[in-house]
PDB file of N, CA and C in Angstrom:
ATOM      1  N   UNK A   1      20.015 -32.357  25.262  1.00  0.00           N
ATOM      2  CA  UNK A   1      19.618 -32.332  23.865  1.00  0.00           C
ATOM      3  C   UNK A   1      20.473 -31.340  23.100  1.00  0.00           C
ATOM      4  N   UNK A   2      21.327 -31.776  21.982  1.00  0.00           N
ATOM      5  CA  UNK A   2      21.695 -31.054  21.284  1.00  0.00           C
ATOM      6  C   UNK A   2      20.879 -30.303  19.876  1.00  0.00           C
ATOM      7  N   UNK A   3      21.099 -29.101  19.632  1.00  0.00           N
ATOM      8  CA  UNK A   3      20.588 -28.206  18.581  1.00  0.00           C
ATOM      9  C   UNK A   3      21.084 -28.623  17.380  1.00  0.00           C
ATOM     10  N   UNK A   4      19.927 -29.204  16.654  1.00  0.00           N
ATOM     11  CA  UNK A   4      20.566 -29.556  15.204  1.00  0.00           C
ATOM     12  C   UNK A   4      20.904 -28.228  14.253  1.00  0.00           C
ATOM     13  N   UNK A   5      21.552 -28.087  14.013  1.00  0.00           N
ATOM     14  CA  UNK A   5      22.450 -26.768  12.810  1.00  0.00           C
ATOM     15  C   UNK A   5      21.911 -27.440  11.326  1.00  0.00           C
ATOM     16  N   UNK A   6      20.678 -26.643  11.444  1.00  0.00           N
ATOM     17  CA  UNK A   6      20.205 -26.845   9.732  1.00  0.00           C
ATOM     18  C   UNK A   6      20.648 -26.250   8.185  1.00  0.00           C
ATOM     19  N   UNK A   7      21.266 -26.908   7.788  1.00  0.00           N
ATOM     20  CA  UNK A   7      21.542 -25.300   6.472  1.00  0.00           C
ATOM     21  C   UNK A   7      20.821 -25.252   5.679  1.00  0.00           C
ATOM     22  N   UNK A   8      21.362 -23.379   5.708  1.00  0.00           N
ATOM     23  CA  UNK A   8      20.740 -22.463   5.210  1.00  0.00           C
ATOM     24  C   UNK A   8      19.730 -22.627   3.761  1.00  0.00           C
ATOM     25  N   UNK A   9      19.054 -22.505   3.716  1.00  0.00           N
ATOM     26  CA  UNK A   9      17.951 -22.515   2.292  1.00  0.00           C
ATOM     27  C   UNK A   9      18.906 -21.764   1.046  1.00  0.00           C
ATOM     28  N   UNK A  10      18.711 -21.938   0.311  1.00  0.00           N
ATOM     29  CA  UNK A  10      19.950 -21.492  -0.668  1.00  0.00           C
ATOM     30  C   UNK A  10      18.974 -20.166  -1.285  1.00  0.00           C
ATOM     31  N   UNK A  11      18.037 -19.589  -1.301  1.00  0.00           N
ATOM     32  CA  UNK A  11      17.251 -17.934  -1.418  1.00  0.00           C
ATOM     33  C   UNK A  11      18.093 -17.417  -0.110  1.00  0.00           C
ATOM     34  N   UNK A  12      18.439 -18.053   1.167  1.00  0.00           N
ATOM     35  CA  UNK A  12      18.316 -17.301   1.747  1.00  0.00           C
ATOM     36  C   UNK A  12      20.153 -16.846   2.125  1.00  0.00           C
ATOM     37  N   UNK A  13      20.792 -17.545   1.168  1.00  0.00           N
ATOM     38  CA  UNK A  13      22.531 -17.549   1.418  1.00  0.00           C
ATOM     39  C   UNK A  13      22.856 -15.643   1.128  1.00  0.00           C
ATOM     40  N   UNK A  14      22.154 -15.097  -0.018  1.00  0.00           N
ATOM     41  CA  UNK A  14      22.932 -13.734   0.045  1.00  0.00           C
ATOM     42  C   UNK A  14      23.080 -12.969   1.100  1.00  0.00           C
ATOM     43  N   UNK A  15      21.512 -13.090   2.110  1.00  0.00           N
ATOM     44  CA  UNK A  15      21.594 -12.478   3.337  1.00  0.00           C
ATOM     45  C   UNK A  15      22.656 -13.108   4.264  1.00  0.00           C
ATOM     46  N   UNK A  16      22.982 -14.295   4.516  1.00  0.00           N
ATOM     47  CA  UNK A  16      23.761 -14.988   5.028  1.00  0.00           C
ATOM     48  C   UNK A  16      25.171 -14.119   4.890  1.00  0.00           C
ATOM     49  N   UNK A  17      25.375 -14.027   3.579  1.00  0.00           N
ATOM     50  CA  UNK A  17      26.919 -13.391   3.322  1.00  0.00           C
ATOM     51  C   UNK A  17      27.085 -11.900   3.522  1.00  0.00           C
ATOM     52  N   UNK A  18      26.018 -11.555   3.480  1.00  0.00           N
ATOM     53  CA  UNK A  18      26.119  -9.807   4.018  1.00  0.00           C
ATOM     54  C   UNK A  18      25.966 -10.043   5.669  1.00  0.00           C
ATOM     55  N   UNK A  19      25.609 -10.692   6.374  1.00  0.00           N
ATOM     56  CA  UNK A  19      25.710 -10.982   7.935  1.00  0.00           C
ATOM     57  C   UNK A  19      26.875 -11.408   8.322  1.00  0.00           C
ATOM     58  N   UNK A  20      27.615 -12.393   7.233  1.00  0.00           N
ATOM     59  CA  UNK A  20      29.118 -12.305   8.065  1.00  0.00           C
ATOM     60  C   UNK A  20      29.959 -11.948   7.731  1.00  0.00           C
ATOM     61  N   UNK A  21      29.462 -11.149   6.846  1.00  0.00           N
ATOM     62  CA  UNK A  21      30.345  -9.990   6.629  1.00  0.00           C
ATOM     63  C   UNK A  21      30.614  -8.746   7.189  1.00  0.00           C
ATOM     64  N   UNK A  22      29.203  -8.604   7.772  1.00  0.00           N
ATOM     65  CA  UNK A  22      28.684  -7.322   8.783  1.00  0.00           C
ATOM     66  C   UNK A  22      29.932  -8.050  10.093  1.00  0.00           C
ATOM     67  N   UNK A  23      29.761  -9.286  10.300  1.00  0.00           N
ATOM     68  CA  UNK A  23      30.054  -9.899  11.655  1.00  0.00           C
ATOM     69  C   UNK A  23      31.551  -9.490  11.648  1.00  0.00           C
ATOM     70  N   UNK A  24      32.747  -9.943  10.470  1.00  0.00           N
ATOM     71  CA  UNK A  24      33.305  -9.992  10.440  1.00  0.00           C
ATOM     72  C   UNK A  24      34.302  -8.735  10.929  1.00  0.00           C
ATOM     73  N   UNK A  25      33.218  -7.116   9.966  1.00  0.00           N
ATOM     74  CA  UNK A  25      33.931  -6.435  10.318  1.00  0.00           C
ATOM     75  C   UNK A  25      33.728  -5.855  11.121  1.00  0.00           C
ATOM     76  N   UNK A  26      32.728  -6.158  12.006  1.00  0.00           N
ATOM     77  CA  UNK A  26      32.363  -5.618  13.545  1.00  0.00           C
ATOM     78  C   UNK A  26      33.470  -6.319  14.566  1.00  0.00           C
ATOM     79  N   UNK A  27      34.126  -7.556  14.058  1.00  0.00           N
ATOM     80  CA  UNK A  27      35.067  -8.402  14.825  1.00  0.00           C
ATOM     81  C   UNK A  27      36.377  -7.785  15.204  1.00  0.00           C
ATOM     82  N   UNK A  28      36.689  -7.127  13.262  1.00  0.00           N
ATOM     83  CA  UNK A  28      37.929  -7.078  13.095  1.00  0.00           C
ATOM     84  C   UNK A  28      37.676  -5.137  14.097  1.00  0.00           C
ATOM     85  N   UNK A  29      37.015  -4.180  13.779  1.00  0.00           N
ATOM     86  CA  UNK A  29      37.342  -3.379  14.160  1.00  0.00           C
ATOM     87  C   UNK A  29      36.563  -2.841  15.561  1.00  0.00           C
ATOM     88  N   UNK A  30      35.591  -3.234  16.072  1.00  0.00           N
ATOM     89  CA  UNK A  30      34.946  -3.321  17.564  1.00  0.00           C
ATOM     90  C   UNK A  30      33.502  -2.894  17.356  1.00  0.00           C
ATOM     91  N   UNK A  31      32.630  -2.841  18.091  1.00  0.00           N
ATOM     92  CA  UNK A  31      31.873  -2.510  18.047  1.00  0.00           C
ATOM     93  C   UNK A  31      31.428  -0.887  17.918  1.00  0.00           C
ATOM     94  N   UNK A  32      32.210  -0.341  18.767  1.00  0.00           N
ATOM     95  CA  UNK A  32      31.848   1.269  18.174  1.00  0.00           C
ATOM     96  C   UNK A  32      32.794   1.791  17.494  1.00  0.00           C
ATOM     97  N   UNK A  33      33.653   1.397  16.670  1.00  0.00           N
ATOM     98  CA  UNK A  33      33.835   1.982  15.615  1.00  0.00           C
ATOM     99  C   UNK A  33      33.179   1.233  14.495  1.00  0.00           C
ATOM    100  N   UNK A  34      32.300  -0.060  14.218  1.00  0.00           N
ATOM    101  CA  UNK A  34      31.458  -0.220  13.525  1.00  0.00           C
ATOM    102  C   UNK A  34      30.287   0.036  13.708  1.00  0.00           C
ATOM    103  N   UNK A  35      29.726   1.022  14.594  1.00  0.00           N
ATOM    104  CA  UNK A  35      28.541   1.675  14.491  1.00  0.00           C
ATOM    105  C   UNK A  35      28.742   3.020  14.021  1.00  0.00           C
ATOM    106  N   UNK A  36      30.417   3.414  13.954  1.00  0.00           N
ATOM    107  CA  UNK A  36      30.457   5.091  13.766  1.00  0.00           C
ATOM    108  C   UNK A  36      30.978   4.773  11.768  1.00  0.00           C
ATOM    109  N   UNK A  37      31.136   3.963  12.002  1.00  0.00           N
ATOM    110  CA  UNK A  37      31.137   3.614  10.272  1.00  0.00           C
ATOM    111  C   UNK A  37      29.992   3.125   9.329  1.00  0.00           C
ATOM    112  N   UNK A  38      29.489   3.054  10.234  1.00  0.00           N
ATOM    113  CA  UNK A  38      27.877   2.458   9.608  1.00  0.00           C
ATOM    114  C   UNK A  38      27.139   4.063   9.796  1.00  0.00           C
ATOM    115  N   UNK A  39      27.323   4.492  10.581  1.00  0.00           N
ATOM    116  CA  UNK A  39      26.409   5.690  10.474  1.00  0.00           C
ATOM    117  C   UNK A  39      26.999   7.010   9.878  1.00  0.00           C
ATOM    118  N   UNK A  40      28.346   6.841   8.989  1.00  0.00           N
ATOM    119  CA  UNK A  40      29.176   7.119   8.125  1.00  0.00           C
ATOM    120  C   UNK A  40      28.248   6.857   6.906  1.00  0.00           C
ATOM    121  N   UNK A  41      28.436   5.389   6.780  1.00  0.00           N
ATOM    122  CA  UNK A  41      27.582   4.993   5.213  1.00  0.00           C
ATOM    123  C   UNK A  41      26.398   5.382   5.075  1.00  0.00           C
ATOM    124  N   UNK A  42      26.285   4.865   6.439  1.00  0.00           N
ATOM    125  CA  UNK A  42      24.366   5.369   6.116  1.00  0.00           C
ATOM    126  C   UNK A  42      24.135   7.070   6.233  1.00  0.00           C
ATOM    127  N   UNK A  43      24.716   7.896   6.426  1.00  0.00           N
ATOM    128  CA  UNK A  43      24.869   9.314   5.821  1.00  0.00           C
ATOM    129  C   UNK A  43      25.409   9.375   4.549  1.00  0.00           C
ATOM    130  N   UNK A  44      26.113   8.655   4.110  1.00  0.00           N
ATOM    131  CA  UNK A  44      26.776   9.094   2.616  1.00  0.00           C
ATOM    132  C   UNK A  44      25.656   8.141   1.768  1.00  0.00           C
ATOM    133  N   UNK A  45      25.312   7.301   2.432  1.00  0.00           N
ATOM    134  CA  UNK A  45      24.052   6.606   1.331  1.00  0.00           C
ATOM    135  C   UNK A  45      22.902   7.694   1.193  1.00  0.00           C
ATOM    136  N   UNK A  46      22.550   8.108   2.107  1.00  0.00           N
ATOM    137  CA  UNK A  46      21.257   8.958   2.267  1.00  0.00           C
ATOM    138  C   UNK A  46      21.606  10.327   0.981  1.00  0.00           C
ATOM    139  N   UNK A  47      22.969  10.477   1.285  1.00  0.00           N
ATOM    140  CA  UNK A  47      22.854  11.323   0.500  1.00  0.00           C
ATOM    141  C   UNK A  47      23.330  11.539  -0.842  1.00  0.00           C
ATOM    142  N   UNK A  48      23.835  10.010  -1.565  1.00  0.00           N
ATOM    143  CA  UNK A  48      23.817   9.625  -2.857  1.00  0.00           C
ATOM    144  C   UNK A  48      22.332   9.072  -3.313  1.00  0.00           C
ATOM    145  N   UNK A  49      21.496   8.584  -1.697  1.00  0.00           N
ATOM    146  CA  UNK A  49      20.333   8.660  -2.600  1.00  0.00           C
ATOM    147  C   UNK A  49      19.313   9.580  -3.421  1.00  0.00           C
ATOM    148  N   UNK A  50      19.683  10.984  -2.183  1.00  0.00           N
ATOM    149  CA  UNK A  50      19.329  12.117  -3.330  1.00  0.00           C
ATOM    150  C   UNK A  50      19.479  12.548  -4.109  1.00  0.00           C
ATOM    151  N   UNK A  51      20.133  12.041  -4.889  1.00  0.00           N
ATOM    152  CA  UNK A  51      21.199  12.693  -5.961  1.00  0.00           C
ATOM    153  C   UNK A  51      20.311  11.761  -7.051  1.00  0.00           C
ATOM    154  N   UNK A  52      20.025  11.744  -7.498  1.00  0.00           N
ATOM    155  CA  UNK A  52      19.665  10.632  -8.714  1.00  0.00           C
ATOM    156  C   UNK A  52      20.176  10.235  -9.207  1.00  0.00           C
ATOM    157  N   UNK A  53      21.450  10.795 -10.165  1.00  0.00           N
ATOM    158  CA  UNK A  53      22.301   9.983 -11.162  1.00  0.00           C
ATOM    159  C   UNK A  53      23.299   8.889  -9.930  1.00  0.00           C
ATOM    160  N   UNK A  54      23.082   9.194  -8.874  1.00  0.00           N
ATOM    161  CA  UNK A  54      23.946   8.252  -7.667  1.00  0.00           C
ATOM    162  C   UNK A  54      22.767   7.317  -7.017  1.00  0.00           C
ATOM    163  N   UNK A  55      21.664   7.082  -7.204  1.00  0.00           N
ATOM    164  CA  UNK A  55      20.702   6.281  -6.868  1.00  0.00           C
ATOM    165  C   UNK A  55      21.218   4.813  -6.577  1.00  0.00           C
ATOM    166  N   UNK A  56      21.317   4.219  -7.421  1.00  0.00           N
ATOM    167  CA  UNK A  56      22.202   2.744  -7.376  1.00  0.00           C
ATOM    168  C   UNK A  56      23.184   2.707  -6.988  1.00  0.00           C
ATOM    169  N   UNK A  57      24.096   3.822  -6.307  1.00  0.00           N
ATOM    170  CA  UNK A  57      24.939   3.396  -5.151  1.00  0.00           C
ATOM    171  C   UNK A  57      24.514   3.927  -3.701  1.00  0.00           C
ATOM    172  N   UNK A  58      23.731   4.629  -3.738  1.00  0.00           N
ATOM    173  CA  UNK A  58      23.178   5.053  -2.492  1.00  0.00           C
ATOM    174  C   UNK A  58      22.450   4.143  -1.610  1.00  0.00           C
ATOM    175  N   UNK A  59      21.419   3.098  -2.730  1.00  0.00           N
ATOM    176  CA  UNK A  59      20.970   2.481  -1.663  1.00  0.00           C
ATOM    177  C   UNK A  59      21.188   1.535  -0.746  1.00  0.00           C
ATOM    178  N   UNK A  60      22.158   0.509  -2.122  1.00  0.00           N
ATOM    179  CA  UNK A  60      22.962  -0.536  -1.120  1.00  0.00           C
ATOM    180  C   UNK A  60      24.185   0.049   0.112  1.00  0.00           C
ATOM    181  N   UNK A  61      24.293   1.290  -0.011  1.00  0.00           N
ATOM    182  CA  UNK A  61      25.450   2.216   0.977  1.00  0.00           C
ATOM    183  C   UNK A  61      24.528   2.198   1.842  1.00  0.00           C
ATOM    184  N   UNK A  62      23.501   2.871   1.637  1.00  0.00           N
ATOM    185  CA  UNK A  62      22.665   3.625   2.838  1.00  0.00           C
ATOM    186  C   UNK A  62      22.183   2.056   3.421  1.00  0.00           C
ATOM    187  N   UNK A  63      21.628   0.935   3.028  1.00  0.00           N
ATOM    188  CA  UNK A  63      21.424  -0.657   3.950  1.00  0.00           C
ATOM    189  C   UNK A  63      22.440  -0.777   4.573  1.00  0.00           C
ATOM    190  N   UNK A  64      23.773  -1.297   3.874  1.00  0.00           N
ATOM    191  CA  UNK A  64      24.348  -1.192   4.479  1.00  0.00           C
ATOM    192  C   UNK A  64      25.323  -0.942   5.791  1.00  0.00           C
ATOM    193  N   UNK A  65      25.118   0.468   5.798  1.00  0.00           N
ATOM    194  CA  UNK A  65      25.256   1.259   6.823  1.00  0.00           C
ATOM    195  C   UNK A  65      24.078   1.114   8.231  1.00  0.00           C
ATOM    196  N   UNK A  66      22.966   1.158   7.490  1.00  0.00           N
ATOM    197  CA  UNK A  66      21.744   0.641   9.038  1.00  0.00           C
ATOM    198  C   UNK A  66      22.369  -0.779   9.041  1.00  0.00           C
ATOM    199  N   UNK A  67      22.537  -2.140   8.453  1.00  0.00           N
ATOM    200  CA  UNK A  67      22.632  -3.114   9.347  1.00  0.00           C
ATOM    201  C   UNK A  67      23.882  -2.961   9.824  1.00  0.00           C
ATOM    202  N   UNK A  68      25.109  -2.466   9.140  1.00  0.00           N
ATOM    203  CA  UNK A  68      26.023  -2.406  10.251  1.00  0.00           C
ATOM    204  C   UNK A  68      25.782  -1.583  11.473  1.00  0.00           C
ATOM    205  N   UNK A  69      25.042  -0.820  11.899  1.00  0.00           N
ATOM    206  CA  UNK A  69      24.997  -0.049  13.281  1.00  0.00           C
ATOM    207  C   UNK A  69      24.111  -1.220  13.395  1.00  0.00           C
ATOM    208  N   UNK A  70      22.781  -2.017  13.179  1.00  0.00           N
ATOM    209  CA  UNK A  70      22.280  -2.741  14.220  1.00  0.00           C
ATOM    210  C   UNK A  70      23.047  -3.848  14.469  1.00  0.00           C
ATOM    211  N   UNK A  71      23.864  -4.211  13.758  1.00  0.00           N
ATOM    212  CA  UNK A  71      25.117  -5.189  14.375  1.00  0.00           C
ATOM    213  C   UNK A  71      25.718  -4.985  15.338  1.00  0.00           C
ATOM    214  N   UNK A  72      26.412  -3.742  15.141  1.00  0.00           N
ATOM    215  CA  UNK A  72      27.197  -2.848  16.733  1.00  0.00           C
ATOM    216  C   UNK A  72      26.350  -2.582  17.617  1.00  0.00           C
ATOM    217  N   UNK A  73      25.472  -3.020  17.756  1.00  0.00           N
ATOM    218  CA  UNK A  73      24.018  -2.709  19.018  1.00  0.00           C
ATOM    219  C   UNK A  73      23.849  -4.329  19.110  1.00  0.00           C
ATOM    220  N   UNK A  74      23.116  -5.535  18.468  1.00  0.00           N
ATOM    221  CA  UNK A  74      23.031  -6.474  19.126  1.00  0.00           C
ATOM    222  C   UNK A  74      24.156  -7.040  18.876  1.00  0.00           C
TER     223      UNK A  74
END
């Protein structure tokens, strides 16, 4: 039996494009140096999120940065 490949729900395409994008650059540069860059962002997010006038770049940095390290892990 083959697995039918359903596509994607179109709410659910943005996540789609931040996943292969995560994928991509976990491809291009390996796995642990995309966990030591993710936990790069996700320190520099954390700490534009304290900042307030840096709020709106902190947070998409600081996501960012966690799904790229759980990428470099599964």
């Amino acid at each position: 039996m083959e697995k039918q490949i359903r596509p994607t729900p179109w709410y659910l395409s943005p996540f789609l494009a931040i996943w292969r994008l995560l994928t991509w650059i976990l491809k291009l540069v390996g796995r642990v140096a995309a966990g030591i860059i993710g936990l790069a962002f996700a320190i520099v997010g954390g700490i534009l999120t304290a900042l307030v006038i840096t709020l709106p770049i902190g947070i998409p940095l600081l996501i960012l940065g966690i799904l790229l390290m759980l990428r470099a892990i599964f």
